[in-house]
Protein backbone atom coordinates (compact mmCIF):
# COMPACT_ATOMS: atom_id res chain seq x y z
CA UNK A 1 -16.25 -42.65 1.48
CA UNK A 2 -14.58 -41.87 4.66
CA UNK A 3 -15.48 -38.26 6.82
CA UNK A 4 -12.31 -36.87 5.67
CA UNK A 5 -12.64 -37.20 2.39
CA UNK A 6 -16.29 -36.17 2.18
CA UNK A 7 -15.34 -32.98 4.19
CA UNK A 8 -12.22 -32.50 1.15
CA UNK A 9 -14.97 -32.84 -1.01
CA UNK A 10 -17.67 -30.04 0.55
CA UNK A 11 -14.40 -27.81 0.78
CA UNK A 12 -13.29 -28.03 -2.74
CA UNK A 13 -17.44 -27.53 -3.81
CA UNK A 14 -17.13 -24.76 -2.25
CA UNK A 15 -14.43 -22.71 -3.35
CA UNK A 16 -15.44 -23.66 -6.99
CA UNK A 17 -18.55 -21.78 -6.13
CA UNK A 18 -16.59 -18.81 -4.85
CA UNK A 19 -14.65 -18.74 -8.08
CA UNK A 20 -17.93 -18.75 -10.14
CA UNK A 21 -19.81 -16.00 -7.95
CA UNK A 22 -16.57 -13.95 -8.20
CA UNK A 23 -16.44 -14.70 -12.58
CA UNK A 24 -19.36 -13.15 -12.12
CA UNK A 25 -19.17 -9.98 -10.27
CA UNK A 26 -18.97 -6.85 -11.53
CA UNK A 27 -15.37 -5.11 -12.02
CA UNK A 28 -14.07 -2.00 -11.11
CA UNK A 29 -15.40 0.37 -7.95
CA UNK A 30 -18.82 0.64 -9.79
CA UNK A 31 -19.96 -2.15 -7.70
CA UNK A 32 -22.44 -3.61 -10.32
CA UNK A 33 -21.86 -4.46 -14.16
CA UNK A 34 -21.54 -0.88 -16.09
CA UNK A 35 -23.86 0.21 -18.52
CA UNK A 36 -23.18 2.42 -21.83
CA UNK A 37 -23.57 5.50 -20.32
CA UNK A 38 -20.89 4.44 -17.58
CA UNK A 39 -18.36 4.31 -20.06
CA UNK A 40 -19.43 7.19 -21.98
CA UNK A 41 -17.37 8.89 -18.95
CA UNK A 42 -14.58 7.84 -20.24
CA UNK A 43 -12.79 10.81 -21.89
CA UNK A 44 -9.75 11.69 -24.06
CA UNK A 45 -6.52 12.15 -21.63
CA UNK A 46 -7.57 9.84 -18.80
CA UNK A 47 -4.75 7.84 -17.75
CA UNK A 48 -5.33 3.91 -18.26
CA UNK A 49 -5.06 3.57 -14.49
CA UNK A 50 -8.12 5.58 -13.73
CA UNK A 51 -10.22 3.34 -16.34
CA UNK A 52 -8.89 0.43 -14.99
CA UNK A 53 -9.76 1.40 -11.60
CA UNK A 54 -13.37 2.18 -12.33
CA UNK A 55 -13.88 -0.77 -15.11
CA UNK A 56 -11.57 -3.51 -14.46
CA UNK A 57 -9.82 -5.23 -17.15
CA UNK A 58 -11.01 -5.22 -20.37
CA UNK A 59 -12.68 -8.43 -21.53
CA UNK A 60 -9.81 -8.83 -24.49
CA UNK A 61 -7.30 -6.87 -25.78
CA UNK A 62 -5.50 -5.79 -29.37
CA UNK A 63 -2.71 -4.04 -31.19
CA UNK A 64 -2.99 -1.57 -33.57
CA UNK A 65 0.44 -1.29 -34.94
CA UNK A 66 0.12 1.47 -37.69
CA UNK A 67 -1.37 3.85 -35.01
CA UNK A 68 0.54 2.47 -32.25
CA UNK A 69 -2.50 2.21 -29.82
CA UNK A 70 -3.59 -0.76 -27.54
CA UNK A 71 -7.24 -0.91 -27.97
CA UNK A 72 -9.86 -2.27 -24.64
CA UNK A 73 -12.86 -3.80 -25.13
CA UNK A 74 -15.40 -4.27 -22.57
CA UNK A 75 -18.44 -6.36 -22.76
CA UNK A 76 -21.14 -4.84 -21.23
CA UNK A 77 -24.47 -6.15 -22.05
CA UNK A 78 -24.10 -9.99 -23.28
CA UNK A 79 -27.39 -10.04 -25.11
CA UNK A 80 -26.49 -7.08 -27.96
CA UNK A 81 -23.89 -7.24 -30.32
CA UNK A 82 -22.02 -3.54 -28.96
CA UNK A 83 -18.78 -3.55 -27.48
CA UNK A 84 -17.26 -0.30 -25.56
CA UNK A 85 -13.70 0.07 -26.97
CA UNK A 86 -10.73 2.80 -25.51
CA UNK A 87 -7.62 3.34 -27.25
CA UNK A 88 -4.78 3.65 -25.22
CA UNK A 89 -1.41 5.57 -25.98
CA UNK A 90 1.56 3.65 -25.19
CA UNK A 91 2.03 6.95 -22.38
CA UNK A 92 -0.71 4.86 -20.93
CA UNK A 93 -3.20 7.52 -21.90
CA UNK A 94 -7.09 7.42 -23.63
CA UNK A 95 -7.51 9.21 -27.02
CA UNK A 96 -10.89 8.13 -27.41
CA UNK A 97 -13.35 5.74 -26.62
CA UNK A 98 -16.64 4.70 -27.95
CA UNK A 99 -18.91 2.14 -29.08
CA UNK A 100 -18.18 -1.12 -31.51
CA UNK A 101 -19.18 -4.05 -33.09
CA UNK A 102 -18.72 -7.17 -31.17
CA UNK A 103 -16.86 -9.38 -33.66
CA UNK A 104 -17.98 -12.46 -31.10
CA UNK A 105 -21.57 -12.32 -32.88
CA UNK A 106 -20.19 -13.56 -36.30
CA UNK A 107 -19.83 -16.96 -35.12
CA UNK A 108 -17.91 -19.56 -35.79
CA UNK A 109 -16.36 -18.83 -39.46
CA UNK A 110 -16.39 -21.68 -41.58
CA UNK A 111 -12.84 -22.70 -43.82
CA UNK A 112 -13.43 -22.91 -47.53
């Protein structure tokens, strides 16, 4: 292997580090990965900007059409089976927010 390509190498080792070690960092301005009593700040009226700016993303997203709300979940302890879920208005606003069942610990579902 010639310098060049050994140095191309170290370079690209490195920024796939960086990616990882940013994956991994926690969201929002907290500064650290929030706990359950973080979110519980999270009240009624908030706009989805302010959560967004304190959380970060969710971790996934769904619809629910009959209500017409956009509902966040965020995965904040990877060890438990409790999700924190807001509902979001289509304004952009919270009606509520509280604690759910993590549909992830199920597992694989098997086809009959």
């Amino acid at each position: 292997m010639n310098i060049p390509a050994v140095r191309r190498l170290r370079l690209a080792s490195a920024a796939a580090a960086a990616f990882v070690l940013a994956a991994c960092a926690a969201p929002g301005s907290l500064g650290r990965t929030p706990t359950e009593a973080d979110f519980m700040t999270i009240q009624p009226g908030m706009s989805s900007q302010e959560v967004l700016a304190r959380f970060g993303p969710p971790t996934w997203t769904f619809g629910v059409r009959q209500e017409n709300l956009t509902i966040w979940n965020y995965r904040y302890y990877r060890g438990d089976c409790v999700i924190y879920q807001v509902s979001v208005r289509p304004d952009g606003t919270v009606r509520d927010a509280g604690t759910g069942y993590d549909p992830a610990c199920d597992g694989p579902r098997s086809r009959w």
